[in-house]
PDB file of N, CA and C in Angstrom:
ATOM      1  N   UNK A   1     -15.345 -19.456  49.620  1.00  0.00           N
ATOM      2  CA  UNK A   1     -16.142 -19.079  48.469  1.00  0.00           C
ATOM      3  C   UNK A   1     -16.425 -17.572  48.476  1.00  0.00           C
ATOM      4  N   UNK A   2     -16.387 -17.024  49.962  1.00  0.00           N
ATOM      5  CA  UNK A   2     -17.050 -15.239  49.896  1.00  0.00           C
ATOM      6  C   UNK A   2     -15.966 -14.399  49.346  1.00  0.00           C
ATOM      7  N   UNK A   3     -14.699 -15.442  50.215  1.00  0.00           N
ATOM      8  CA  UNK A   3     -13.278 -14.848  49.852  1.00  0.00           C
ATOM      9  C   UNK A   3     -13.267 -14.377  48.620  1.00  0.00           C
ATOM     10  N   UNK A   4     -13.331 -15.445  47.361  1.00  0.00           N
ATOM     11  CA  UNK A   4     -13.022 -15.299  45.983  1.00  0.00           C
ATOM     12  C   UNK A   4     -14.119 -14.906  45.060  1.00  0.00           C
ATOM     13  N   UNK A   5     -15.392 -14.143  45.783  1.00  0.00           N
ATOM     14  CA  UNK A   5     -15.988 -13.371  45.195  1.00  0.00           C
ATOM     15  C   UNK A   5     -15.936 -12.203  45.257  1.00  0.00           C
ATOM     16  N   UNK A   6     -15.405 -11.944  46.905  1.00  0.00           N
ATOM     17  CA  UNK A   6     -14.887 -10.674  47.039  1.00  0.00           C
ATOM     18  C   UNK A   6     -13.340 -10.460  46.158  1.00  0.00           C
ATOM     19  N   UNK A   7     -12.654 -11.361  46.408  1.00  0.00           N
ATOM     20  CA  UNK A   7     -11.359 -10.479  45.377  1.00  0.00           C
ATOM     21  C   UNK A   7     -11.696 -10.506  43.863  1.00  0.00           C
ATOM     22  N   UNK A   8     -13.310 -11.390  43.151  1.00  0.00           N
ATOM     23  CA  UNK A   8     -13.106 -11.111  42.066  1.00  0.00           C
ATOM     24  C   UNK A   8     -13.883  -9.323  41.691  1.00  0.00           C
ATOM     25  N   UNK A   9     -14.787  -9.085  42.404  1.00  0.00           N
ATOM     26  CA  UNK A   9     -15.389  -8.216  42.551  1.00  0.00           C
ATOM     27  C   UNK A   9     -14.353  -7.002  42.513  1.00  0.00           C
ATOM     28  N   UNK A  10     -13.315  -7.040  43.561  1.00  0.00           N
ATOM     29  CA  UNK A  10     -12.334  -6.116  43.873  1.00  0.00           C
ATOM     30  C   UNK A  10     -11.413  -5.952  42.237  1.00  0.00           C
ATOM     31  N   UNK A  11     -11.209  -7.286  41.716  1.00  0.00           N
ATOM     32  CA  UNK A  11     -10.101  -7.204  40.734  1.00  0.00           C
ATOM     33  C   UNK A  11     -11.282  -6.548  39.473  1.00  0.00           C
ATOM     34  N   UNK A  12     -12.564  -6.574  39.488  1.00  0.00           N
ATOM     35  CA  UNK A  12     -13.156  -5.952  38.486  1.00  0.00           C
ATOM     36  C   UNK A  12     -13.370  -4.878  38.572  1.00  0.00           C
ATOM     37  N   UNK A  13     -13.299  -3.929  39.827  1.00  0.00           N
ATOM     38  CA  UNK A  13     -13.539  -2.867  40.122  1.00  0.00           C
ATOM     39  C   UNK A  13     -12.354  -1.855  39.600  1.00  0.00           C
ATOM     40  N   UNK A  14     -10.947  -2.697  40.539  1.00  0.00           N
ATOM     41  CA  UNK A  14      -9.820  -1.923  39.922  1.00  0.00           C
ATOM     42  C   UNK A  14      -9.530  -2.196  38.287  1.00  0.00           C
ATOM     43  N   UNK A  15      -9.890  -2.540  37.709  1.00  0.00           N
ATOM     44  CA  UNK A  15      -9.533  -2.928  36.408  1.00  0.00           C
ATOM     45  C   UNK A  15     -10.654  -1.749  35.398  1.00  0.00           C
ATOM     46  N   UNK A  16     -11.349  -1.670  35.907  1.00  0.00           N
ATOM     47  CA  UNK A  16     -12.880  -0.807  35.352  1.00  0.00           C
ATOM     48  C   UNK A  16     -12.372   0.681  36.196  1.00  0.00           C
ATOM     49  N   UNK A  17     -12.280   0.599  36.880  1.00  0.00           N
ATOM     50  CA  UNK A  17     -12.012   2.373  37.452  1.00  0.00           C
ATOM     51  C   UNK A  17     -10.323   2.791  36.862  1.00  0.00           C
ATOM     52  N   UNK A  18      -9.420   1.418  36.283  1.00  0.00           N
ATOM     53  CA  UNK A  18      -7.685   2.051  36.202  1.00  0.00           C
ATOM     54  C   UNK A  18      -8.653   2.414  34.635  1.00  0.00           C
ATOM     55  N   UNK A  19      -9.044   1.945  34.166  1.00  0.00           N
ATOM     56  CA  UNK A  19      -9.624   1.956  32.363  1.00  0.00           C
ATOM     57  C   UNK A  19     -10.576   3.627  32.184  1.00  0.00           C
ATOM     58  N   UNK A  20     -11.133   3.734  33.093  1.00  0.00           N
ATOM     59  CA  UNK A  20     -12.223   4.725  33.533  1.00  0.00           C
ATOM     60  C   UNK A  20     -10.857   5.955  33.677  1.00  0.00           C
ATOM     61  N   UNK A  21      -9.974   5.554  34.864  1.00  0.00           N
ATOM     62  CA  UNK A  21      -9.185   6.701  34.439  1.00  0.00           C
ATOM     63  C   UNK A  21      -7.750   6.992  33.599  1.00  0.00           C
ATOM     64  N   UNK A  22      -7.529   6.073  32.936  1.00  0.00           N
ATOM     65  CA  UNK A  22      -7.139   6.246  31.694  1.00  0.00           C
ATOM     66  C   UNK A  22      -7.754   7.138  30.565  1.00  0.00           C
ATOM     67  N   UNK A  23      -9.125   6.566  30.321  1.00  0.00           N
ATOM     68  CA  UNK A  23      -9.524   7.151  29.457  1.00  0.00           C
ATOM     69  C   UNK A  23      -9.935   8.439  29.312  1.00  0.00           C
ATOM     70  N   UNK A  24     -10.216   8.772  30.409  1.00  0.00           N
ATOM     71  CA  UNK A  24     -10.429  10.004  31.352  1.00  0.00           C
ATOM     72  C   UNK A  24      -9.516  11.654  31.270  1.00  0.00           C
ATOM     73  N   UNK A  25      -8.885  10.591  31.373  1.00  0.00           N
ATOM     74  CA  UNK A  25      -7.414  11.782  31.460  1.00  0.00           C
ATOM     75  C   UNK A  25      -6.018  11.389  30.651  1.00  0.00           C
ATOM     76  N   UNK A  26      -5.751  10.863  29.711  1.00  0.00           N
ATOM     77  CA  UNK A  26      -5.260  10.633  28.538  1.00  0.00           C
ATOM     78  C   UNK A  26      -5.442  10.448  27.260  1.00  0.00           C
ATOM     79  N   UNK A  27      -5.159  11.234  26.669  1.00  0.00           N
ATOM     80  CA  UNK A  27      -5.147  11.239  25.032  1.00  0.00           C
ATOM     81  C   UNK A  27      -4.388  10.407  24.201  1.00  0.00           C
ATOM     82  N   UNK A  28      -4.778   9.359  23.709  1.00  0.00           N
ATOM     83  CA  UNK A  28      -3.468   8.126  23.209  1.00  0.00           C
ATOM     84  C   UNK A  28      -3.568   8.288  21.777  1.00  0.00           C
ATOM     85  N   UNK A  29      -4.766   9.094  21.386  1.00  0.00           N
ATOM     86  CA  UNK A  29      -4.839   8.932  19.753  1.00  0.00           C
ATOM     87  C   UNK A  29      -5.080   7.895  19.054  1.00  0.00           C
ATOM     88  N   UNK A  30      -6.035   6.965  19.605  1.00  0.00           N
ATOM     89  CA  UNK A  30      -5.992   6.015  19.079  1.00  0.00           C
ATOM     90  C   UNK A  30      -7.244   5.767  17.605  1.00  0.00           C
ATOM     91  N   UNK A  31      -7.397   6.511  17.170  1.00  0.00           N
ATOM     92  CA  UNK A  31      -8.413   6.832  16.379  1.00  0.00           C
ATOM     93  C   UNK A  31      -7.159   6.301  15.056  1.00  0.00           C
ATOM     94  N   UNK A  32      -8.368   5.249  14.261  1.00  0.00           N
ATOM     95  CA  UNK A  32      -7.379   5.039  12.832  1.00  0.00           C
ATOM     96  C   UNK A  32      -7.038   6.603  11.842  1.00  0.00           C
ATOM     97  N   UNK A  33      -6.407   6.597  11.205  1.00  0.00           N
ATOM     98  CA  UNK A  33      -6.395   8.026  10.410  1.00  0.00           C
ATOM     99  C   UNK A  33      -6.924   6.879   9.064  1.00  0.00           C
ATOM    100  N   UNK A  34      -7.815   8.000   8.285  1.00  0.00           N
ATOM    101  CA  UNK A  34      -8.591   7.873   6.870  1.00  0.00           C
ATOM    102  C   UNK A  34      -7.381   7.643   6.434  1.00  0.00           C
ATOM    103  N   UNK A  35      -7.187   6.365   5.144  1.00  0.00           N
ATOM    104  CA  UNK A  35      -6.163   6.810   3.876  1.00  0.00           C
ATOM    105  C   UNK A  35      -6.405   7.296   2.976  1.00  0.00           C
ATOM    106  N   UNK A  36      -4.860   7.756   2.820  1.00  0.00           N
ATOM    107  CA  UNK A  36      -4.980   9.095   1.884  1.00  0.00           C
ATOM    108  C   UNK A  36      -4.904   8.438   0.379  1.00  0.00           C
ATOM    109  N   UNK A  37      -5.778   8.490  -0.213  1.00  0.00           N
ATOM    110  CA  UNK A  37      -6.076   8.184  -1.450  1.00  0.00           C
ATOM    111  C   UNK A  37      -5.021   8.695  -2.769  1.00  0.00           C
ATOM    112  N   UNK A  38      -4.211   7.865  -3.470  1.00  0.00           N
ATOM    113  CA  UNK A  38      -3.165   8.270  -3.782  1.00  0.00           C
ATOM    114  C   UNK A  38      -3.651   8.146  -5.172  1.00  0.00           C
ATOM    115  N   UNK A  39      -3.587   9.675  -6.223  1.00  0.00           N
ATOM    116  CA  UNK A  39      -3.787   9.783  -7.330  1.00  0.00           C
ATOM    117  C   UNK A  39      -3.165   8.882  -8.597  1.00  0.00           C
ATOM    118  N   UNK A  40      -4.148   8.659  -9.214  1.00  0.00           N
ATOM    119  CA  UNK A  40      -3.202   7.105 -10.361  1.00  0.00           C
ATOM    120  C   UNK A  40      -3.673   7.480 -11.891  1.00  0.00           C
ATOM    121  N   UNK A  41      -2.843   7.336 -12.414  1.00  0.00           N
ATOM    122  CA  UNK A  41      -3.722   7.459 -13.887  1.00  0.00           C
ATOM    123  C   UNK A  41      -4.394   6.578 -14.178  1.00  0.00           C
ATOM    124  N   UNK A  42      -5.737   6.859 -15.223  1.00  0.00           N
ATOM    125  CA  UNK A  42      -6.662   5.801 -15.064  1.00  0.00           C
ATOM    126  C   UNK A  42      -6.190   4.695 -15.674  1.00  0.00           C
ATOM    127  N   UNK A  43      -6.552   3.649 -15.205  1.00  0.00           N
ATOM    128  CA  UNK A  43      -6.195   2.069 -15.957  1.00  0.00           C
ATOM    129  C   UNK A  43      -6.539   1.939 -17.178  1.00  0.00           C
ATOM    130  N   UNK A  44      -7.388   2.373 -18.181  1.00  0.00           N
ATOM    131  CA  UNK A  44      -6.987   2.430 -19.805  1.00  0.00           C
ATOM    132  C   UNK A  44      -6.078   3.195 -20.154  1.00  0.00           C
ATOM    133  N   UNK A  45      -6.021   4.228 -19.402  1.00  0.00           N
ATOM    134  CA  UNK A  45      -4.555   5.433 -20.165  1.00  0.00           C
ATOM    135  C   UNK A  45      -3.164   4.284 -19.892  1.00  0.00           C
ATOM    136  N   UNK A  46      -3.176   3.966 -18.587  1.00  0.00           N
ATOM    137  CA  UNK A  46      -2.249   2.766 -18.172  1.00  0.00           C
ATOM    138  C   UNK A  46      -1.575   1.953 -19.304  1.00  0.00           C
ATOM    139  N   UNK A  47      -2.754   1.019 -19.686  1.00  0.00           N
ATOM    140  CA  UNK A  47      -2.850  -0.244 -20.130  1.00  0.00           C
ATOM    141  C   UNK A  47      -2.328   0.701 -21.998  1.00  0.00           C
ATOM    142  N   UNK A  48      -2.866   2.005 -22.048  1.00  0.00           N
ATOM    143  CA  UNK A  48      -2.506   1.930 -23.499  1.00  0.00           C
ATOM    144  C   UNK A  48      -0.880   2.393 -23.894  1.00  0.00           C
ATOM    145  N   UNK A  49      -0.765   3.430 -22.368  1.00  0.00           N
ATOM    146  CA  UNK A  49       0.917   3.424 -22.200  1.00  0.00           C
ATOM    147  C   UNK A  49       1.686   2.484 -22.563  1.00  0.00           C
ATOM    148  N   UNK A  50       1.251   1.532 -21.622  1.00  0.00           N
ATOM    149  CA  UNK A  50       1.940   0.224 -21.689  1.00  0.00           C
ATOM    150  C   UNK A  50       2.031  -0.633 -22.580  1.00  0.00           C
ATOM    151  N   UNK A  51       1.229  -0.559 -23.144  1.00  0.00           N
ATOM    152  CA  UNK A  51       1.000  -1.426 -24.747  1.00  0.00           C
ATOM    153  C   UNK A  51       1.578  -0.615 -25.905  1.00  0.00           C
ATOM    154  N   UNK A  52       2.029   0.893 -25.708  1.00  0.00           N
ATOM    155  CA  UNK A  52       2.980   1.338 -26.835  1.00  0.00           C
ATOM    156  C   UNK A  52       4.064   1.087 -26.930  1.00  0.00           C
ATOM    157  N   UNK A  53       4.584   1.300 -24.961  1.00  0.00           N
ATOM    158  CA  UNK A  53       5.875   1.219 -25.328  1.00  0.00           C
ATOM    159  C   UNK A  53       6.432  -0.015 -25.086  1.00  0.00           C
ATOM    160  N   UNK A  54       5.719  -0.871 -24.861  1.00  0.00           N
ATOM    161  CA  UNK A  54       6.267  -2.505 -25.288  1.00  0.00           C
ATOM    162  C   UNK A  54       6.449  -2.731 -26.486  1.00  0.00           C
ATOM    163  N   UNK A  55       5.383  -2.008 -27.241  1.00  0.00           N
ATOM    164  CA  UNK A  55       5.121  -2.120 -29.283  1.00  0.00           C
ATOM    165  C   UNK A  55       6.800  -1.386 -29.334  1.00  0.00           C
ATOM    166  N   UNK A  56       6.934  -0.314 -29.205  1.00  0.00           N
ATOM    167  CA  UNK A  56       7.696   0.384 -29.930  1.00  0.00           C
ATOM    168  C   UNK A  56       9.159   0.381 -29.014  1.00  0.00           C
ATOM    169  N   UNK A  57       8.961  -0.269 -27.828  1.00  0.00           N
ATOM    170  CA  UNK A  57      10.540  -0.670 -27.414  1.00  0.00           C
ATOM    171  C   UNK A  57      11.247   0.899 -26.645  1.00  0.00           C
ATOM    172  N   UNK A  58       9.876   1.307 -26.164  1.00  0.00           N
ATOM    173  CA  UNK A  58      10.133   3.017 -25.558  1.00  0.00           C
ATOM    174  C   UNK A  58      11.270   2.607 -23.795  1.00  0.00           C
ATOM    175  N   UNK A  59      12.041   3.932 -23.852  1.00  0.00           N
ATOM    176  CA  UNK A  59      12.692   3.810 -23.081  1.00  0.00           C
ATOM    177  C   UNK A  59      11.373   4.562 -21.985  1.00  0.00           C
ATOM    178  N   UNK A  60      10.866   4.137 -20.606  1.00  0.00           N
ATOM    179  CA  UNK A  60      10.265   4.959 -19.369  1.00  0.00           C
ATOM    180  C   UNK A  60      10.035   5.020 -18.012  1.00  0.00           C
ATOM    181  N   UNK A  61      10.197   5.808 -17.640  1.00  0.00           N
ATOM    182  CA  UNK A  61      10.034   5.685 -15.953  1.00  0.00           C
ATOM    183  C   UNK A  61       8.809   5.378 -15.978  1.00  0.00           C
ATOM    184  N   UNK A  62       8.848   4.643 -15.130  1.00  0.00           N
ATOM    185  CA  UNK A  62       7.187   4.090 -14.253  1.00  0.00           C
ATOM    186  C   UNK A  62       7.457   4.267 -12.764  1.00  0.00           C
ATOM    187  N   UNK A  63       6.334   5.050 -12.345  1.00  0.00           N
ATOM    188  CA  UNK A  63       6.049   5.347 -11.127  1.00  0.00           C
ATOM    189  C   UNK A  63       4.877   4.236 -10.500  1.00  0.00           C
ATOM    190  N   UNK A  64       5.692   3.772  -9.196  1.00  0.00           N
ATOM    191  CA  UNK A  64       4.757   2.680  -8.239  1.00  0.00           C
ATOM    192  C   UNK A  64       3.488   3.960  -7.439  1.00  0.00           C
ATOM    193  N   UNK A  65       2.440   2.800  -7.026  1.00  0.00           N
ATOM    194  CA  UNK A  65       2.233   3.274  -5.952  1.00  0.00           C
ATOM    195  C   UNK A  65       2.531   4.099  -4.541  1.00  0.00           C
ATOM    196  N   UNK A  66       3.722   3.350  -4.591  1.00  0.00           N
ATOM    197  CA  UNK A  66       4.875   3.530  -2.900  1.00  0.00           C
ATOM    198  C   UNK A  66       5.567   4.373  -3.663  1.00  0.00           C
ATOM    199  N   UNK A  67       5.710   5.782  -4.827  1.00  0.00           N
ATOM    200  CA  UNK A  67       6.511   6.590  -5.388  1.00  0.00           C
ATOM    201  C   UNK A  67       7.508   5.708  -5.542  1.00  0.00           C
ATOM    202  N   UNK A  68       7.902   4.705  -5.526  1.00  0.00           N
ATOM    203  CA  UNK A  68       9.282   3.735  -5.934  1.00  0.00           C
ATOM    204  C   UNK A  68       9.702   4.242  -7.687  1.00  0.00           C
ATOM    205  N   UNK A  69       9.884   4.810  -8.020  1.00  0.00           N
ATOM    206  CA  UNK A  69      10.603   5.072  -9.532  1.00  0.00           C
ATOM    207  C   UNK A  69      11.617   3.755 -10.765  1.00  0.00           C
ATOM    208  N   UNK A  70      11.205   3.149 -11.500  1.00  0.00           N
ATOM    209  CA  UNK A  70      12.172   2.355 -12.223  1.00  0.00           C
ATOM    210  C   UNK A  70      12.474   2.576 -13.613  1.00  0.00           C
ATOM    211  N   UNK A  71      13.205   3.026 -13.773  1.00  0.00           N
ATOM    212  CA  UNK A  71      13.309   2.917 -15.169  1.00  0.00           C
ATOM    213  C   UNK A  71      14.247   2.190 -16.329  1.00  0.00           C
ATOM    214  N   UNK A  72      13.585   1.901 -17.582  1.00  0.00           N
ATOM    215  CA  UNK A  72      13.630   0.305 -18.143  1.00  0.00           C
ATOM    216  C   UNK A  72      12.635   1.163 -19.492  1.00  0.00           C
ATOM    217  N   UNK A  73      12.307  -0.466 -20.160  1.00  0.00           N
ATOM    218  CA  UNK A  73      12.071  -0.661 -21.069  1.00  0.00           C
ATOM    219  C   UNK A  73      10.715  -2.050 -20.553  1.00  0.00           C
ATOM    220  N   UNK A  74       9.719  -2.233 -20.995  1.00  0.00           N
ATOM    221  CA  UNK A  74       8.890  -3.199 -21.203  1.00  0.00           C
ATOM    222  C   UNK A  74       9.302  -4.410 -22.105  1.00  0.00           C
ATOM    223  N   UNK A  75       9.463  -5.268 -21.736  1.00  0.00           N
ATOM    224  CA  UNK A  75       9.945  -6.661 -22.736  1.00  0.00           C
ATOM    225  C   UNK A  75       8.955  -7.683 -22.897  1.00  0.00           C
ATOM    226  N   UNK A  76       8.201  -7.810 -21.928  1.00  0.00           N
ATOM    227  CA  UNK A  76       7.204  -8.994 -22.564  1.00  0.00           C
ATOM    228  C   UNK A  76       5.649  -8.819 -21.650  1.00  0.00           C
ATOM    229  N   UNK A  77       4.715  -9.005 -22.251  1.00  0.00           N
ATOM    230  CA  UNK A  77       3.477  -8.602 -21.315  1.00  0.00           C
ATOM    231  C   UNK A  77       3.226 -10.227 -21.522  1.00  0.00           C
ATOM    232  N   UNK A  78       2.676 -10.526 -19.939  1.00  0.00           N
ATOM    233  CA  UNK A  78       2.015 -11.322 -19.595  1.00  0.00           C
ATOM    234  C   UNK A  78       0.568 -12.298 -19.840  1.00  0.00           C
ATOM    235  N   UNK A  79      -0.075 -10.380 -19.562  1.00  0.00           N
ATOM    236  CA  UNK A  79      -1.210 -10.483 -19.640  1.00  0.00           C
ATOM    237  C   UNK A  79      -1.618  -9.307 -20.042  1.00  0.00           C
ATOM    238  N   UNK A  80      -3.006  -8.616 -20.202  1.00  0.00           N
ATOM    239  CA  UNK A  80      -3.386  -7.770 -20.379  1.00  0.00           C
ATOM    240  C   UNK A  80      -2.678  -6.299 -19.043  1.00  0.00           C
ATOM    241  N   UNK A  81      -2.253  -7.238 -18.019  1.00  0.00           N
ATOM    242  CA  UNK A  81      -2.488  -6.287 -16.938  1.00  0.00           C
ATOM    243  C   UNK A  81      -1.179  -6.234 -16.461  1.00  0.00           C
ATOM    244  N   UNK A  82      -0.154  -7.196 -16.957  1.00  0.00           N
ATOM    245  CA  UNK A  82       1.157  -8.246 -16.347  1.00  0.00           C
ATOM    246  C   UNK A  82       2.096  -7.600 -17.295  1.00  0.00           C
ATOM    247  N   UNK A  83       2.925  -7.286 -17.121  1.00  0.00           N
ATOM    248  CA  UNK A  83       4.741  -6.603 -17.669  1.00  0.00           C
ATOM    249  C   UNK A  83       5.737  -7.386 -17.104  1.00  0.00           C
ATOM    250  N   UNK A  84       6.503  -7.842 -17.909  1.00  0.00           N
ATOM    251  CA  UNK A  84       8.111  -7.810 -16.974  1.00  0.00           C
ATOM    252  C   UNK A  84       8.832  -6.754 -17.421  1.00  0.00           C
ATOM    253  N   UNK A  85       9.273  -5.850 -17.074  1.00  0.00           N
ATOM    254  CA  UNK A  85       9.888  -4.810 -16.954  1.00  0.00           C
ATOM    255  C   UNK A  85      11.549  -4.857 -16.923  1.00  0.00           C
ATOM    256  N   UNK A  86      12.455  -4.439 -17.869  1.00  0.00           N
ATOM    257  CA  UNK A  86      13.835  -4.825 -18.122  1.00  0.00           C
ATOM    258  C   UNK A  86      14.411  -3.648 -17.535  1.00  0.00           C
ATOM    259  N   UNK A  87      15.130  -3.474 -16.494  1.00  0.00           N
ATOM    260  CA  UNK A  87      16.095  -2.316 -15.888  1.00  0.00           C
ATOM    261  C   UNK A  87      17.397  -2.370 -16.294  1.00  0.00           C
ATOM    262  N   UNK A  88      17.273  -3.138 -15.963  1.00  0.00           N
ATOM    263  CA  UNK A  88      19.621  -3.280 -16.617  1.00  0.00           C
ATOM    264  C   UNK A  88      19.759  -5.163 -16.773  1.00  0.00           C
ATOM    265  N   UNK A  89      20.449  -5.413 -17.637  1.00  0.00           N
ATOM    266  CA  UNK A  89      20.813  -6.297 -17.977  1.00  0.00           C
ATOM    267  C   UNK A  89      21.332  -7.940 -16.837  1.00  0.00           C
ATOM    268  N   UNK A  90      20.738  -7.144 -16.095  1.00  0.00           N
ATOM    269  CA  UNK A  90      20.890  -8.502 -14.752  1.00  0.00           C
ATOM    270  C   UNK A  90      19.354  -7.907 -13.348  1.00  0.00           C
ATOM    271  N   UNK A  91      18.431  -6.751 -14.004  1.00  0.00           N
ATOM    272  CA  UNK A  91      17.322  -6.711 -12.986  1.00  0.00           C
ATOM    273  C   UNK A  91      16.349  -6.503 -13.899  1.00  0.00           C
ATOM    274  N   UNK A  92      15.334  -7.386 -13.714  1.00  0.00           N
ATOM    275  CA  UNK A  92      13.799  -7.210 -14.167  1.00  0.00           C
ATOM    276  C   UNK A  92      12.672  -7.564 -13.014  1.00  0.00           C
ATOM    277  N   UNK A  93      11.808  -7.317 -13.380  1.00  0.00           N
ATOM    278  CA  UNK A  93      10.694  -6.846 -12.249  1.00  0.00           C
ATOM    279  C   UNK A  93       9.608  -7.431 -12.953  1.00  0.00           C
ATOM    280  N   UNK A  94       8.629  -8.156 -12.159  1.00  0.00           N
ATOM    281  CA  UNK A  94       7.266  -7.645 -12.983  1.00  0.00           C
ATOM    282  C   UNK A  94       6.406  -7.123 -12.337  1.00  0.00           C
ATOM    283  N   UNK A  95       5.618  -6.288 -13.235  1.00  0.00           N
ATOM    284  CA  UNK A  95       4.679  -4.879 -12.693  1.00  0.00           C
ATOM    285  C   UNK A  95       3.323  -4.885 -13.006  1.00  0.00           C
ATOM    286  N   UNK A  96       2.351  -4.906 -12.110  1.00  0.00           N
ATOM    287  CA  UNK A  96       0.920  -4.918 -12.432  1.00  0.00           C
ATOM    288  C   UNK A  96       0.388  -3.793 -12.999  1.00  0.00           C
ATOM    289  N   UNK A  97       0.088  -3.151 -13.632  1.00  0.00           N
ATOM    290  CA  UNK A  97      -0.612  -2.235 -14.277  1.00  0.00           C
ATOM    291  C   UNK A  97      -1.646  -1.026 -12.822  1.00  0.00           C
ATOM    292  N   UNK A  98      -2.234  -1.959 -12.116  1.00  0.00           N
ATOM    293  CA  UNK A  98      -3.003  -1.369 -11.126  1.00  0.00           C
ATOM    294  C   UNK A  98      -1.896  -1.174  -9.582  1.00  0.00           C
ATOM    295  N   UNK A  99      -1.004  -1.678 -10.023  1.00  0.00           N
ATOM    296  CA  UNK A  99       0.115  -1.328  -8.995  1.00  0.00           C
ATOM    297  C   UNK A  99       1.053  -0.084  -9.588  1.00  0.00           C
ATOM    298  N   UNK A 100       1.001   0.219 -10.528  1.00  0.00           N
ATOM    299  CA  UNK A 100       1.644   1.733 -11.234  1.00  0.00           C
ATOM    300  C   UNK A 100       0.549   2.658 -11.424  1.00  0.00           C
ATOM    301  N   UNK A 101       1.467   4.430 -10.761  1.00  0.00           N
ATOM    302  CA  UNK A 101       0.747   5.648 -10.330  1.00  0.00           C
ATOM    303  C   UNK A 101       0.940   6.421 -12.069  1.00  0.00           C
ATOM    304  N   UNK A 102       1.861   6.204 -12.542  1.00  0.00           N
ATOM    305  CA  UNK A 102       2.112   6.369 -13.683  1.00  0.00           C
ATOM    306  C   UNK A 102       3.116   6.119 -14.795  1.00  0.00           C
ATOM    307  N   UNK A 103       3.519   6.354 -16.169  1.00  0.00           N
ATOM    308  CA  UNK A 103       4.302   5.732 -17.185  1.00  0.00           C
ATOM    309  C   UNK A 103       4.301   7.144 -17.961  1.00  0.00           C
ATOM    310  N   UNK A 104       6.163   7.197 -17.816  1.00  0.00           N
ATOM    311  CA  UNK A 104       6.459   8.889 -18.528  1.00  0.00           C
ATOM    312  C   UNK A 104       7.522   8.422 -19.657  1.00  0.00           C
ATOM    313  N   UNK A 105       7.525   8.742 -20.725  1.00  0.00           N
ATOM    314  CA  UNK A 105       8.849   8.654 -21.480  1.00  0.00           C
ATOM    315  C   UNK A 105      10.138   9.263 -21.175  1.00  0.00           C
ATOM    316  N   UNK A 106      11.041   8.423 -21.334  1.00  0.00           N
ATOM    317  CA  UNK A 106      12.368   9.069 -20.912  1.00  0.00           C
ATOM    318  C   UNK A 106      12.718   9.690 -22.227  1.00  0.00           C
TER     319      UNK A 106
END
């Protein structure tokens, strides 16, 4: 019984002094980094983009979040917030409104 209090004692010691000097004397960086807040046009400018050029059948790039670029035409809204998005004649997408950074005319 003294045995296996002494090696637990021992295994807490080395485990607390290897941690002690780790931390001690290495820099791992482990600190989260802040995210970087990625500029969007506001969600009514969005939503009214989007509601023209579905009306009027506008050719435009839409920019994602992730800078992903597509460009198409709007074919059918969902919802207020919901697009399927027509790229070429065999790829469509659908695109959330709050998931696009912006909507440019081609």
């Amino acid at each position: 019984m003294q045995a296996q209090q002494l090696h637990n004692r021992f295994t807490t010691n080395l485990i607390n002094n290897t941690t002690n000097f780790i931390n001690n004397n290495f820099d791992f960086n482990l600190k989260v980094a802040p995210k970087i807040q990625v500029k969007q046009m506001p969600l009514m400018q969005l939503e009214l983009f989007a509601e023209q050029s579905f009306q009027n059948k506008y050719s435009v790039v839409i920019t994602m979040l992730n800078d992903k670029q597509l460009q198409g035409k709007f074919i059918s809204q969902v919802n207020k917030n919901k697009y399927v998005f027509k790229m070429n004649s065999a790829l469509f997408e659908i695109v959330m409104l709050n998931q696009i950074k912006s909507i440019n005319l081609v």
